[in-house]
Protein backbone atom coordinates (compact mmCIF):
# COMPACT_ATOMS: atom_id res chain seq x y z
CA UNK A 1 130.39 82.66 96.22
CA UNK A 2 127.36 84.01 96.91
CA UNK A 3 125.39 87.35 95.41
CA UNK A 4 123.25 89.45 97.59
CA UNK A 5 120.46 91.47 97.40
CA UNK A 6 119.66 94.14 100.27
CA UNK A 7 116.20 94.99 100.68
CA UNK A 8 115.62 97.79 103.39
CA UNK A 9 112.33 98.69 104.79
CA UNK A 10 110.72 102.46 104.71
CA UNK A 11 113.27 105.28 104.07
CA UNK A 12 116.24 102.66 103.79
CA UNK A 13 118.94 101.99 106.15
CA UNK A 14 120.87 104.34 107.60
CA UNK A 15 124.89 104.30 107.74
CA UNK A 16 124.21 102.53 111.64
CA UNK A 17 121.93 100.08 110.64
CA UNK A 18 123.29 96.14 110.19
CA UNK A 19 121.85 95.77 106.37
CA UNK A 20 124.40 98.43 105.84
CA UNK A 21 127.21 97.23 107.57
CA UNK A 22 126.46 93.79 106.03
CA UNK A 23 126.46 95.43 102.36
CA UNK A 24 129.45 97.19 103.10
CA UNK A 25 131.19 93.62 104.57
CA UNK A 26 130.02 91.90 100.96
CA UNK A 27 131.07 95.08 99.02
CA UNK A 28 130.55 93.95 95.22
CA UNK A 29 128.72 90.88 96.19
CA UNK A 30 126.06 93.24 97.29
CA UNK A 31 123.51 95.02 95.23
CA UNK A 32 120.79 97.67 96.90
CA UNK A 33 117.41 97.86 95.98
CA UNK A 34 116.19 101.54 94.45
CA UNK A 35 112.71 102.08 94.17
CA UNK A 36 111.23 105.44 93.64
CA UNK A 37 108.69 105.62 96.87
CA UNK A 38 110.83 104.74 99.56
CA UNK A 39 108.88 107.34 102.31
CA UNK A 40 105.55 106.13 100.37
CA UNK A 41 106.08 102.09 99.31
CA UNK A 42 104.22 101.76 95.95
CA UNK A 43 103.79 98.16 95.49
CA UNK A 44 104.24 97.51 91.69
CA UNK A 45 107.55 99.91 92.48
CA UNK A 46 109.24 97.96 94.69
CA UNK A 47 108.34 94.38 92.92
CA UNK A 48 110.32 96.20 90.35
CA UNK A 49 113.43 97.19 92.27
CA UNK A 50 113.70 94.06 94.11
CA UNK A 51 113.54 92.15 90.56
CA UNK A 52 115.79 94.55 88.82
CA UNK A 53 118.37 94.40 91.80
CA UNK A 54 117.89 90.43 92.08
CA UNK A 55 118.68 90.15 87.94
CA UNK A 56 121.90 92.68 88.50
CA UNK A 57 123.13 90.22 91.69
CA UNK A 58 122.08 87.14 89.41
CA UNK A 59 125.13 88.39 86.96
CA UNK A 60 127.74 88.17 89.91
CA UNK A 61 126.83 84.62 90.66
CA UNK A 62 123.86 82.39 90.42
CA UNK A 63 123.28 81.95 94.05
CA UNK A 64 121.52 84.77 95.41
CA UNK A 65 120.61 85.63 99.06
CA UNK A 66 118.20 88.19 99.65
CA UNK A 67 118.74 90.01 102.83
CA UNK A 68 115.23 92.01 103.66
CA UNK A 69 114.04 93.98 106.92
CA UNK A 70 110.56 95.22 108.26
CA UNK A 71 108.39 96.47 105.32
CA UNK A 72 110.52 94.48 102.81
CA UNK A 73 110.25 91.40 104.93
């Protein structure tokens, strides 16, 4: 089993987009990043979210796939 980590770009991924299909597909495999300036990408906060979200997926399983797009890339 693998964990993942989804990493959007600016202003996330809407419902149509294919890293949220993909976390929907993996379900509780999956874990989303959150950082505060999504519209405004603070760099310090999104190190942050991507760590925090990496150390939650880390829990589920100790393989961990991070699945980034544009900005998070």
């Amino acid at each position: 089993m693998v964990a993942y980590v989804i990493i959007p770009g600016i202003d996330r991924s809407d419902e149509q987009h294919w890293q949220t299909s993909w976390e929907r597909q993996w379900g509780a495999s999956a874990v989303r990043i959150s950082p505060a300036s999504w519209s405004a990408p603070d760099l310090d906060d999104w190190v942050d979210a991507v760590q925090e979200a990496y150390q939650d997926a880390s829990k589920q399983d100790g393989h961990v796939a991070l699945a980034a797009h544009t900005l998070a890339a």
